[in-house]
Structure formats: structure tokens, C-alpha cells
N, C-alpha and C. Protein backbone atom coordinates (compact mmCIF):
# COMPACT_ATOMS: atom_id res chain seq x y z
N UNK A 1 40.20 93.44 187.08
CA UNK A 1 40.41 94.57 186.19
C UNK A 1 40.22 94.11 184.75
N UNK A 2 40.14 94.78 183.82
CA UNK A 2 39.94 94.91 182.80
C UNK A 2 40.63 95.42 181.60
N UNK A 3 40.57 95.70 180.17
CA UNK A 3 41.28 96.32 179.30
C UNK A 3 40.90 97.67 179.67
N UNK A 4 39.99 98.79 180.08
CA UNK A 4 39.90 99.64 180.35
C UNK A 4 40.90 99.89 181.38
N UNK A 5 41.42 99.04 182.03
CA UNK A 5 42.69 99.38 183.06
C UNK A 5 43.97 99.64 182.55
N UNK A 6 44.26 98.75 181.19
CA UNK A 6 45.90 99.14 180.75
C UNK A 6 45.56 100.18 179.86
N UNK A 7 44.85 100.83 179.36
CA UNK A 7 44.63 102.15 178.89
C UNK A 7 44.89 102.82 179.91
N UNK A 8 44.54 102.85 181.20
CA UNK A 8 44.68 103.85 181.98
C UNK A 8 46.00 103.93 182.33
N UNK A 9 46.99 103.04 182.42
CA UNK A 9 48.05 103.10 182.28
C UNK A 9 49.08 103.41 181.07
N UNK A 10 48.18 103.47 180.26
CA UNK A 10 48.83 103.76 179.39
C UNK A 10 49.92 105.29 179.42
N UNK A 11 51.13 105.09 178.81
CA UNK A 11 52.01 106.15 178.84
C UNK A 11 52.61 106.60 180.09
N UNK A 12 52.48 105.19 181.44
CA UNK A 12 52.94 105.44 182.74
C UNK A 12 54.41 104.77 182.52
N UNK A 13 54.90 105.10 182.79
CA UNK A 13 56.09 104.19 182.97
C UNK A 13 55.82 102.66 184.15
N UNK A 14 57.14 101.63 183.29
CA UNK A 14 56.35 100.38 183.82
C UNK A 14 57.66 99.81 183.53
N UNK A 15 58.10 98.74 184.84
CA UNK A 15 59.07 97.94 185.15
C UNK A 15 58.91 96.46 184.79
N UNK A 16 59.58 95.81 184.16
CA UNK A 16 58.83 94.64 184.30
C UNK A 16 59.92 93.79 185.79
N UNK A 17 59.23 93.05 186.13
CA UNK A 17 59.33 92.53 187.18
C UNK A 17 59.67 91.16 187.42
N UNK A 18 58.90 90.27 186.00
CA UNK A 18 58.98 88.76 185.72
C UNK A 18 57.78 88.77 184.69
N UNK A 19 58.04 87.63 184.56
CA UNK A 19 57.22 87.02 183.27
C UNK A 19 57.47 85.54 182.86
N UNK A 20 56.14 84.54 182.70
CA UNK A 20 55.65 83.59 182.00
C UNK A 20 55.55 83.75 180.52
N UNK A 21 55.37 82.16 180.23
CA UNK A 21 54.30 82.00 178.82
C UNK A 21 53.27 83.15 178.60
N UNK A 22 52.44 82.99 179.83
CA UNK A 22 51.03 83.35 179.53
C UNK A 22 50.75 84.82 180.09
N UNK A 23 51.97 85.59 180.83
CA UNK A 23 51.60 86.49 181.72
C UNK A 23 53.49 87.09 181.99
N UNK A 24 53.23 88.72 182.12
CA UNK A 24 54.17 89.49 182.83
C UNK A 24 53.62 90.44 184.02
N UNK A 25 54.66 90.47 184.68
CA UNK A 25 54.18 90.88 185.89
C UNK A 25 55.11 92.70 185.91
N UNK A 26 54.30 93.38 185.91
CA UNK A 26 54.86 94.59 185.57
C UNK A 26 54.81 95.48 187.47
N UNK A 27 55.60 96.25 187.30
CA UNK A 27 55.23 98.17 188.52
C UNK A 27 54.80 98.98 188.24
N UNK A 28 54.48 99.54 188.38
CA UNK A 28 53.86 101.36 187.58
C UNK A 28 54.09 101.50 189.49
N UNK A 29 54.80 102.93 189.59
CA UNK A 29 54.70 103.98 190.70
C UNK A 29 55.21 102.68 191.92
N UNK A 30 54.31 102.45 192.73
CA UNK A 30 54.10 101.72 193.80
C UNK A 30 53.62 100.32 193.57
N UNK A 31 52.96 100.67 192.47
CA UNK A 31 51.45 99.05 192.69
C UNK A 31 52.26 97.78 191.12
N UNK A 32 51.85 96.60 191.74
CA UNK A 32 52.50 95.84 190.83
C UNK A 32 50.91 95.34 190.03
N UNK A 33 51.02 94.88 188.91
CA UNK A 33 50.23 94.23 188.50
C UNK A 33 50.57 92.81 187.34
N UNK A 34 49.32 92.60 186.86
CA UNK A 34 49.58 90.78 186.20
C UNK A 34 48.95 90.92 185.42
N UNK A 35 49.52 91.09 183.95
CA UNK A 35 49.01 91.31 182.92
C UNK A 35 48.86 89.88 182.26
N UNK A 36 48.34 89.77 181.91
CA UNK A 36 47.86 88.13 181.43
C UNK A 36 47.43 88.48 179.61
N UNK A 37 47.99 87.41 178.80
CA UNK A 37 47.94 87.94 177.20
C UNK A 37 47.01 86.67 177.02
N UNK A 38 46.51 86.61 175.98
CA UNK A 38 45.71 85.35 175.64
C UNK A 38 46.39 85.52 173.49
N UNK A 39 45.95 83.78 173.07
CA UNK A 39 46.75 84.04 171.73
C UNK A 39 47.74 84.80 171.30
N UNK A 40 48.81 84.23 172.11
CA UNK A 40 50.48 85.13 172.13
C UNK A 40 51.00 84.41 170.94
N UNK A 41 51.09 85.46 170.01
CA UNK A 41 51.78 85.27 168.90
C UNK A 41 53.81 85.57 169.04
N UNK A 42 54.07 86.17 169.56
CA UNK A 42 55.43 87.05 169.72
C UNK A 42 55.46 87.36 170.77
N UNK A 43 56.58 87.51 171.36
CA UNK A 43 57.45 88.17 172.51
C UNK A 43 58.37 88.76 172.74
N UNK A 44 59.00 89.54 173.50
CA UNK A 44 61.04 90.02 173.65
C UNK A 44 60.28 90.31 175.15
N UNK A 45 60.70 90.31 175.63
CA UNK A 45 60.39 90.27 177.38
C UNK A 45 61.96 90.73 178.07
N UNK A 46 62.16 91.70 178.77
CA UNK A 46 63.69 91.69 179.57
C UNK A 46 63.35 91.85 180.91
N UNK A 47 63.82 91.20 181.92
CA UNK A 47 63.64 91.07 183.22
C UNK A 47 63.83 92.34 183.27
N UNK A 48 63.58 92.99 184.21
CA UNK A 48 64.10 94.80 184.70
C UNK A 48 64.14 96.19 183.69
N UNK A 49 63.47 95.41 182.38
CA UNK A 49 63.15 96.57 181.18
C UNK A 49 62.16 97.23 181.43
N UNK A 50 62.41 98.28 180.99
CA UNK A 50 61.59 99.79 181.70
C UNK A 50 61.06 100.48 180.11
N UNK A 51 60.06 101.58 180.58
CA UNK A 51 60.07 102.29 179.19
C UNK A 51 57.97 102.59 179.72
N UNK A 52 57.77 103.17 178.99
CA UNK A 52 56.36 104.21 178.62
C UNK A 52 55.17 102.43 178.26
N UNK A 53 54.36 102.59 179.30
CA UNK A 53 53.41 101.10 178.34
C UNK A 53 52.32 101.50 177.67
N UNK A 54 52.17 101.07 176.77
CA UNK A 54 51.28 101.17 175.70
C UNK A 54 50.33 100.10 175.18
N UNK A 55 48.96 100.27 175.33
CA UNK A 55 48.37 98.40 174.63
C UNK A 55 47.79 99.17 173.18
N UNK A 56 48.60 98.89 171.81
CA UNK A 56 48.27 99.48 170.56
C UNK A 56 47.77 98.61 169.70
N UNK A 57 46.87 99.19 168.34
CA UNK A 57 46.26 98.29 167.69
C UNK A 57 47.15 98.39 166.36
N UNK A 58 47.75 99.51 166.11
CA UNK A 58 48.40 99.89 165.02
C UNK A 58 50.25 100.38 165.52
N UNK A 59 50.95 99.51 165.03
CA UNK A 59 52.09 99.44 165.38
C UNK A 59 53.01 98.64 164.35
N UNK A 60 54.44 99.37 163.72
CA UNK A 60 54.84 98.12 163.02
C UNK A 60 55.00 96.88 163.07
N UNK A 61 54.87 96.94 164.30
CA UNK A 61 55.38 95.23 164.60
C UNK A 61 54.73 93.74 164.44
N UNK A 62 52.99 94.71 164.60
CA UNK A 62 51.59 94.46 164.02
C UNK A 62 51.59 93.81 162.64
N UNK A 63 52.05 94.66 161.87
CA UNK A 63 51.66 94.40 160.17
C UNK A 63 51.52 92.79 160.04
N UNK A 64 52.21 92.56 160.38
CA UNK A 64 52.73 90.62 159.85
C UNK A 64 51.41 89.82 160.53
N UNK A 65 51.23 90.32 161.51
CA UNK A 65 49.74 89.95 161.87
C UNK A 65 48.41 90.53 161.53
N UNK A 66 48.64 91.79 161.87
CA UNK A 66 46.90 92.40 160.98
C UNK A 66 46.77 92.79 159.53
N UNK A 67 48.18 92.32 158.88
CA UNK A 67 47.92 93.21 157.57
C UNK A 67 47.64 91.65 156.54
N UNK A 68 47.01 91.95 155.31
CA UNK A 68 47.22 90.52 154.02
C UNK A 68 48.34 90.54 154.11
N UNK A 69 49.07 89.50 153.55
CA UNK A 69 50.52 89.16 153.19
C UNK A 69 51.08 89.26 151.05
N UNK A 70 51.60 89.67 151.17
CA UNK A 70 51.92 89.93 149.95
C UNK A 70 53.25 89.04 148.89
N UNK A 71 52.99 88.39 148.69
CA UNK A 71 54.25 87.72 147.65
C UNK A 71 54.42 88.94 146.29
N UNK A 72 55.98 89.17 146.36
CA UNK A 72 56.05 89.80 145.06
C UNK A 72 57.15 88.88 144.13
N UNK A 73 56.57 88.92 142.56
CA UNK A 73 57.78 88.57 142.04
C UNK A 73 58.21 89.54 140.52
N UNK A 74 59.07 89.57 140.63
CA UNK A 74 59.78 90.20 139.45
C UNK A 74 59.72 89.52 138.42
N UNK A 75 59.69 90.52 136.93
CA UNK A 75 60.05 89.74 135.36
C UNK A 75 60.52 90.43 134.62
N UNK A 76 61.19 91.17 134.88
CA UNK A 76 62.14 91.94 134.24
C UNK A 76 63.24 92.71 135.23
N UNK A 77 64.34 92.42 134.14
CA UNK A 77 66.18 92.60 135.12
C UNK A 77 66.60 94.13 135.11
N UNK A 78 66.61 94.61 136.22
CA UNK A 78 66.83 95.81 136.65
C UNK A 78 68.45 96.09 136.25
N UNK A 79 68.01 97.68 135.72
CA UNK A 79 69.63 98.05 135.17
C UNK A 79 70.82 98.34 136.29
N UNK A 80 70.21 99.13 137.60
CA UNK A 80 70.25 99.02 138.38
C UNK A 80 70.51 98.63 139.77
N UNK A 81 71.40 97.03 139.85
CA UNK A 81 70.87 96.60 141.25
C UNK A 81 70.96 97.11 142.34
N UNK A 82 72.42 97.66 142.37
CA UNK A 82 72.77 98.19 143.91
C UNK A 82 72.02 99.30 144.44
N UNK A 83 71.30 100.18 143.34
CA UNK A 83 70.41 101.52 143.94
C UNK A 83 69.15 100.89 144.55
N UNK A 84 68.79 99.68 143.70
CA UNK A 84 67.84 99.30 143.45
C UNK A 84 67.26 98.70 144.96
N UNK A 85 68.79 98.08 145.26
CA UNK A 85 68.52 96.78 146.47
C UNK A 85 68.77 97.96 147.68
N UNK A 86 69.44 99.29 147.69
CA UNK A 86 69.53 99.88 148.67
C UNK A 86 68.25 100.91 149.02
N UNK A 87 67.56 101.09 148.11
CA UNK A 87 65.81 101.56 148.07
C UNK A 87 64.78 100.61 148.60
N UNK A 88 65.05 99.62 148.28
CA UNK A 88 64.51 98.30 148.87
C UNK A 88 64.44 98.56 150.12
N UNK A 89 65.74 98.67 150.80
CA UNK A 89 66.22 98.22 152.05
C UNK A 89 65.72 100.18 152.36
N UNK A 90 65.66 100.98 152.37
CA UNK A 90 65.00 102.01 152.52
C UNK A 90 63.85 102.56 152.88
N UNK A 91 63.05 101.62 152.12
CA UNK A 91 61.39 101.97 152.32
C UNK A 91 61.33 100.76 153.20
N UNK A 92 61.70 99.74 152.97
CA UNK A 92 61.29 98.93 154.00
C UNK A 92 61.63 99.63 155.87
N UNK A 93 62.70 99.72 155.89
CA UNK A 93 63.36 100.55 156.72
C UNK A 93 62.42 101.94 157.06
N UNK A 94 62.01 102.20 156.63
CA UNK A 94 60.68 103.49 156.40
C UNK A 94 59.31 102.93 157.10
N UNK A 95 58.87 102.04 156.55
CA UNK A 95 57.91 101.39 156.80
C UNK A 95 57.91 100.32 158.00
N UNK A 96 58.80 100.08 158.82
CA UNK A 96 58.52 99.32 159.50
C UNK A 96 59.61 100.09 160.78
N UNK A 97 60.16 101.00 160.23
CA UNK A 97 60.57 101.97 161.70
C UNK A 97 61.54 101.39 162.49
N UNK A 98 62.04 100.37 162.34
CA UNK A 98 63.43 99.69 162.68
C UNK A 98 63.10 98.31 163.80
N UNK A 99 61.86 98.25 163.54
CA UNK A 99 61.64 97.17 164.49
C UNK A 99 61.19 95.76 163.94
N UNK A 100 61.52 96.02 162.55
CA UNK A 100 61.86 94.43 161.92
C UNK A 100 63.28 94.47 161.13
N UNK A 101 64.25 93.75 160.28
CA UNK A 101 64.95 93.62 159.45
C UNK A 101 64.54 93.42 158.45
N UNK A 102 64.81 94.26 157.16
CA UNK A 102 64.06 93.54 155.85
C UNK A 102 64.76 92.37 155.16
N UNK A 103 65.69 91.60 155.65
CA UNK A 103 66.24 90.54 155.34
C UNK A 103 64.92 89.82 155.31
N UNK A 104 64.47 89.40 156.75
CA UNK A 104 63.84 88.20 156.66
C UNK A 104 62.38 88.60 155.71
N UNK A 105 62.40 89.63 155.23
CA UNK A 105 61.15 89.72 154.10
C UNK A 105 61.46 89.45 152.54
N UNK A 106 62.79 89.43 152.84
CA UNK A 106 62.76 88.72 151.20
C UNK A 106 63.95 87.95 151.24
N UNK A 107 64.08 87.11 152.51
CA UNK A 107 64.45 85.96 152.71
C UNK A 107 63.54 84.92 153.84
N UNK A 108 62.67 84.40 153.29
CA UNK A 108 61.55 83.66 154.22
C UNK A 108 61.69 82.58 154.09
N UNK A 109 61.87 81.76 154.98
CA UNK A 109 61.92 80.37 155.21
C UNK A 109 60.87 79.41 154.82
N UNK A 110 59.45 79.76 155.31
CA UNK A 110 58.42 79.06 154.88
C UNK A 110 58.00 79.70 153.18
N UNK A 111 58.46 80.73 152.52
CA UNK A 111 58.31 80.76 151.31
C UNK A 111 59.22 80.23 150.00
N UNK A 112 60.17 79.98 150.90
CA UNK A 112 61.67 78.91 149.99
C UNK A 112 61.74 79.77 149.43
N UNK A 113 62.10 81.18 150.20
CA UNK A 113 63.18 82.08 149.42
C UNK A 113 64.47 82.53 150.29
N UNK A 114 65.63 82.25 150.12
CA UNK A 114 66.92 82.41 150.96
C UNK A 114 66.89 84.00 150.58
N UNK A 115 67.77 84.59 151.42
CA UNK A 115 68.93 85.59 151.13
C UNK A 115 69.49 85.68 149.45
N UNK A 116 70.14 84.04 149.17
CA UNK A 116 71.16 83.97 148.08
C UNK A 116 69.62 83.82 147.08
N UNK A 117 68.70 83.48 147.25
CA UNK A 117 67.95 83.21 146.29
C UNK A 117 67.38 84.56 145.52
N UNK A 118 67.18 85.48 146.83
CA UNK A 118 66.43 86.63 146.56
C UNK A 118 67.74 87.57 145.83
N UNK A 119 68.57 87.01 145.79
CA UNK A 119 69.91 88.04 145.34
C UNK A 119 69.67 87.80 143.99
N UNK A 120 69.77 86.32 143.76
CA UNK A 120 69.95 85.83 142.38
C UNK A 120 68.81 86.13 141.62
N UNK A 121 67.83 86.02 142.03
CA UNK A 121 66.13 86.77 141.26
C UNK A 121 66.27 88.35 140.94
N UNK A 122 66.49 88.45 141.91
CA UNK A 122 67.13 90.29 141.31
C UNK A 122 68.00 90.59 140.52
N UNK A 123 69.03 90.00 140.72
CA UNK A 123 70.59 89.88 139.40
C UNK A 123 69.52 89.40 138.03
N UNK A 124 68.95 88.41 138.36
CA UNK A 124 68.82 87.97 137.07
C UNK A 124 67.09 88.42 136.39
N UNK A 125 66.19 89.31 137.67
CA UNK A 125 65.11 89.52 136.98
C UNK A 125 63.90 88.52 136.97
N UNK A 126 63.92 87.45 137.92
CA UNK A 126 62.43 86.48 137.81
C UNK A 126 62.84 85.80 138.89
N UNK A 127 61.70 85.91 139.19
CA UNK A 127 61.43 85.10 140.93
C UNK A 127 60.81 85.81 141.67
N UNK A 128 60.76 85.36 142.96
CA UNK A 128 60.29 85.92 144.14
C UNK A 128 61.08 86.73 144.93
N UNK A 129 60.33 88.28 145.57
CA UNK A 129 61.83 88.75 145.83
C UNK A 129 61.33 89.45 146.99
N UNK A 130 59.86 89.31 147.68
CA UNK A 130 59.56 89.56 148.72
C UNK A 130 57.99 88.84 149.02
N UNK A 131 57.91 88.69 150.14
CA UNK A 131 57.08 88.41 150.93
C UNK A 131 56.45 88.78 152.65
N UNK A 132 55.48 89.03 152.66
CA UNK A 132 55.53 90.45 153.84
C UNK A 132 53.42 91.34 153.90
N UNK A 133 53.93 91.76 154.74
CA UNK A 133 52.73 92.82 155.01
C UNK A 133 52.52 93.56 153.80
N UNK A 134 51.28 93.66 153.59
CA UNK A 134 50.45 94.23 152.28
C UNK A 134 50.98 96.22 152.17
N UNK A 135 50.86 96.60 153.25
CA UNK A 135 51.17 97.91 153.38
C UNK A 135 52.86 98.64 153.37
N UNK A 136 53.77 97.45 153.05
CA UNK A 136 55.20 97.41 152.99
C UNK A 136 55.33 96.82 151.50
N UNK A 137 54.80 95.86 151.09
CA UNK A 137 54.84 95.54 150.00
C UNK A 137 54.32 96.48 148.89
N UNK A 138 53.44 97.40 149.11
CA UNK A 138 53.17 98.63 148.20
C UNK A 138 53.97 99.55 148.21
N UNK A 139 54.88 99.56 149.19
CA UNK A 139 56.01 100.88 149.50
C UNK A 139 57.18 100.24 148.58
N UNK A 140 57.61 98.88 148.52
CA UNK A 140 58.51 98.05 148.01
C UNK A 140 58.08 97.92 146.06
N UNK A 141 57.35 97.89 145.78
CA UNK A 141 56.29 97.63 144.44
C UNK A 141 56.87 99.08 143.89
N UNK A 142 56.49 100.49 144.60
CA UNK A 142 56.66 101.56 144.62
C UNK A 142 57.98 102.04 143.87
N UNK A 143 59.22 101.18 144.70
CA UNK A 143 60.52 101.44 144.04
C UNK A 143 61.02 100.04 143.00
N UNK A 144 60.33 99.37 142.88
CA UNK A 144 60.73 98.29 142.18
C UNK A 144 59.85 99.22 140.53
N UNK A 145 58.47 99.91 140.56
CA UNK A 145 58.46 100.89 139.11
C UNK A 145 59.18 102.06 139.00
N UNK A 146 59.67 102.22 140.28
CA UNK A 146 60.72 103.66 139.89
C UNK A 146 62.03 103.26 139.35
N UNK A 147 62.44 101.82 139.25
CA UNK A 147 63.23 101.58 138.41
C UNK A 147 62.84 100.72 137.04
N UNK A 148 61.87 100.77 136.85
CA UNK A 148 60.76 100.24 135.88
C UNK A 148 61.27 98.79 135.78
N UNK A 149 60.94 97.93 136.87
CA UNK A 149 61.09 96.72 137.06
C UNK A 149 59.71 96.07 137.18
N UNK A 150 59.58 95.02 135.94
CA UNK A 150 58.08 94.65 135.94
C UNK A 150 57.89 94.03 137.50
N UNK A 151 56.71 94.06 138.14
CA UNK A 151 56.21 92.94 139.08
C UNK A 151 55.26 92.46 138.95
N UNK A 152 54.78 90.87 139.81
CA UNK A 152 53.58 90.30 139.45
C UNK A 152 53.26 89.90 141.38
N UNK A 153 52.22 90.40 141.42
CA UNK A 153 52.10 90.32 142.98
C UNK A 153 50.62 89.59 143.40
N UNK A 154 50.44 88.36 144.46
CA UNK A 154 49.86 87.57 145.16
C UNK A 154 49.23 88.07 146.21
N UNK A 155 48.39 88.18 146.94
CA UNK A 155 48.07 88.69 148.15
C UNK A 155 47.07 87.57 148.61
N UNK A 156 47.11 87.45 150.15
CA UNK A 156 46.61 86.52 150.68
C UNK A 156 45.32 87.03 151.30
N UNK A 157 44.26 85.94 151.74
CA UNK A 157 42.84 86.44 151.98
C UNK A 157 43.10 87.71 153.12
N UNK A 158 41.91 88.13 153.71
CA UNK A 158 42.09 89.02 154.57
C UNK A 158 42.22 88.28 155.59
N UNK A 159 42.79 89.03 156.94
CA UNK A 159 43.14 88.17 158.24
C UNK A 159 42.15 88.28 159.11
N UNK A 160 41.14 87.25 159.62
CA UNK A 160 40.45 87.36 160.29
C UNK A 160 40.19 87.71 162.12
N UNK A 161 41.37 87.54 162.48
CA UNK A 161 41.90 88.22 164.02
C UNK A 161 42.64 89.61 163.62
N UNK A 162 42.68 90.47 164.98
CA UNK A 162 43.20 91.38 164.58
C UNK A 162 44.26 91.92 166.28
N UNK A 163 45.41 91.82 166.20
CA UNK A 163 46.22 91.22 167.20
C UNK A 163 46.35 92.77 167.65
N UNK A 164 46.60 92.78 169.28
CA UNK A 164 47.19 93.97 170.22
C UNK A 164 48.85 93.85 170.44
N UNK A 165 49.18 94.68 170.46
CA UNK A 165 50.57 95.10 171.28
C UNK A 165 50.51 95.78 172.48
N UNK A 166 51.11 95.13 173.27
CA UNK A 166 51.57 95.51 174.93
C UNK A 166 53.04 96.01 174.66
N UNK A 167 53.86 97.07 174.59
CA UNK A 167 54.66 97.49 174.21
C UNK A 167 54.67 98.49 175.62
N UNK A 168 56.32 98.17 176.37
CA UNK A 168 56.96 98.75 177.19
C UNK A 168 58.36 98.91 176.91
N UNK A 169 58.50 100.43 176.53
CA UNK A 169 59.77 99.94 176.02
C UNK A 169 60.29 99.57 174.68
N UNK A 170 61.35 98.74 174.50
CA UNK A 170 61.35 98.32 173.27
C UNK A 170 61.12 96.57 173.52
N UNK A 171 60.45 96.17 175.17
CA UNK A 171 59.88 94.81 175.49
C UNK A 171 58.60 94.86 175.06
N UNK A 172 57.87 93.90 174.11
CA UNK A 172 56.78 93.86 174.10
C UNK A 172 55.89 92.02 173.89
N UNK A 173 54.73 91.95 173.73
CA UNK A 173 54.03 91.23 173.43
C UNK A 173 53.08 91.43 172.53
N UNK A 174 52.76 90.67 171.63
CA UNK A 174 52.00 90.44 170.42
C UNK A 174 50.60 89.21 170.85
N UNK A 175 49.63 90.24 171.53
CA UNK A 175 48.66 88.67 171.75
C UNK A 175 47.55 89.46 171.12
N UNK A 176 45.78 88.15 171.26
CA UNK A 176 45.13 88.70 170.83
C UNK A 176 44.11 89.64 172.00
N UNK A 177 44.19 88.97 173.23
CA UNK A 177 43.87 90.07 174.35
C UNK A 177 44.95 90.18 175.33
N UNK A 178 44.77 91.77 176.18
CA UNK A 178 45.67 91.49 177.35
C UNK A 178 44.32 91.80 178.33
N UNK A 179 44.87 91.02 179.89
CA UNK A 179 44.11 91.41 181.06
C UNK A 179 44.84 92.04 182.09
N UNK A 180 44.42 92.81 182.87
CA UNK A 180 45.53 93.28 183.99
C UNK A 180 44.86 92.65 185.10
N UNK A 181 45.76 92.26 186.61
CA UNK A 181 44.86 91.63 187.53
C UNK A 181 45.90 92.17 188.51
């Protein structure tokens, strides 16, 4: 079988059954099948998780993989913070539909920005205060001039893969192909 096969399933309901590294083994109705992912970026997998399957190209969960990445930083101290940081947490929340936390976007590990760091750049107006998908970072930019808070923003080349979601449920996989067998 083919990708023309999990389209056809698409929007069936689907059990998962087990699952590998490289492969989950799903039900639909009667018939079991072996979906096999190739370049698995992400996972949440639950033995016996159920839900509608879907193989999507556009999905929030996507962004961090198909979108540029965006560094923002601030240079000027908002009068503001608490409206400021709860608008933040708003559009992000908007934009990504509840299936990321916007903590870890303007607290990133590989960008050496904490939680306490991104607090203190905002209190005080300079630094880095997010990092993230290009199409969240314009929603974020958005309320950082509605409180007329200067920004200075980075964006990274374009991404040359462009990743699927196998999404059953709220179980999914992040690869760059799936196969059904």
C-alpha cells in the first residue's frame, strides 16, 4: 500500500494497537494495519488511543518543522508587563491551538534563554524574548507594537523538508513520510 491508502482512511476512526521507533500498528473497523514513518522527528503514541486519523501537511504541531524560525528581541521597556505577558501567552495560545505551551518558546534551551531570563528581558526591555515558528512570531511581534514595544527580529533560512502529521487523536507522529502495509 501506499500514501494514497492513509488518505483513504482518513477521518476513519483508528485504534492504536502497538508501536515501535519506526512504525505503529493501528485497527480501523476489522482490518489492522502497519504504518511505517520514515525521518521521525516527534512522537506521543498511547497504547489503546483512539480518535479520527488524519495524515496532514498543515497542522500546529507542524510549524516548528515547516515554518522559518524566528528569534525576537526587544529594546524598549514596556509600561505594561502583566497585560503585556498575558497577550503574549494569548496569541500564542491562538496560534498554536493548545497543542504546544508557549513557555518553551520563550524559554529555549538551545537558544540560552530560560523562563527567568525571558522574564528579566521583559521587566527590563532588551534581550531575547522569543524564539519559534515564523507564523507565531508575527502574531507575538503583533502585540509586542500594540504595546509599542520596540522589536528587532532574526529569521532563519527557509526549511528545506517539509514534514507530515499522522494524527489520531490527540496521539500523533511527526515524520517526513508515512507508509501503510
Amino acid at each position: 500500500m501506499s500514501q494514497r491508502h492513509i488518505e483513504e482512511l482518513s477521518g476513519k476512526l483508528a485504534v492504536i494497537v502497538g508501536y515501535q521507533t519506526t512504525y505503529v500498528i493501528i485497527k480501523v473497523g476489522d482490518q489492522k494495519f502497519r504504518v511505517n514513518f520514515f525521518c521521525k522527528q516527534e512522537f506521543l503514541l498511547r497504547k489503546g488511543g483512539t480518535g479520527q486519523l488524519h495524515c496532514l501537511t498543515d497542522h500546529p504541531l507542524l510549524k516548528d518543522y515547516n515554518e522559518q524560525s524566528v528569534s525576537i528581541f526587544i529594546n524598549s521597556k514596556p509600561k505594561q508587563f502583566a497585560k503585556l505577558n498575558f497577550d503574549i501567552q494569548k496569541s500564542f495560545n491562538e496560534s498554536m491551538q493548545g497543542w504546544r505551551n508557549w513557555k518553551g518558546y520563550v524559554s529555549n534551551v538551545s537558544s540560552g534563554l530560560s523562563f527567568e531570563t525571558y522574564t528579566n528581558n521583559l521587566h527590563s526591555g532588551s534581550g531575547l524574548v522569543f524564539d519559534g515558528p515564523s507564523s507565531v512570531a508575527e502574531k507575538v511581534i503583533e502585540v509586542y507594537e500594540k504595546y509599542n514595544v520596540l522589536t528587532k527580529s532574526f529569521t532563519t533560512p527557509p526549511k528545506q523538508k517539509q514534514f507530515k502529521l499522522l494524527l489520531i487523536g490527540s496521539n500523533y507522529v511527526i515524520a517526513d513520510e508515512f507508509k501503510i502495509y
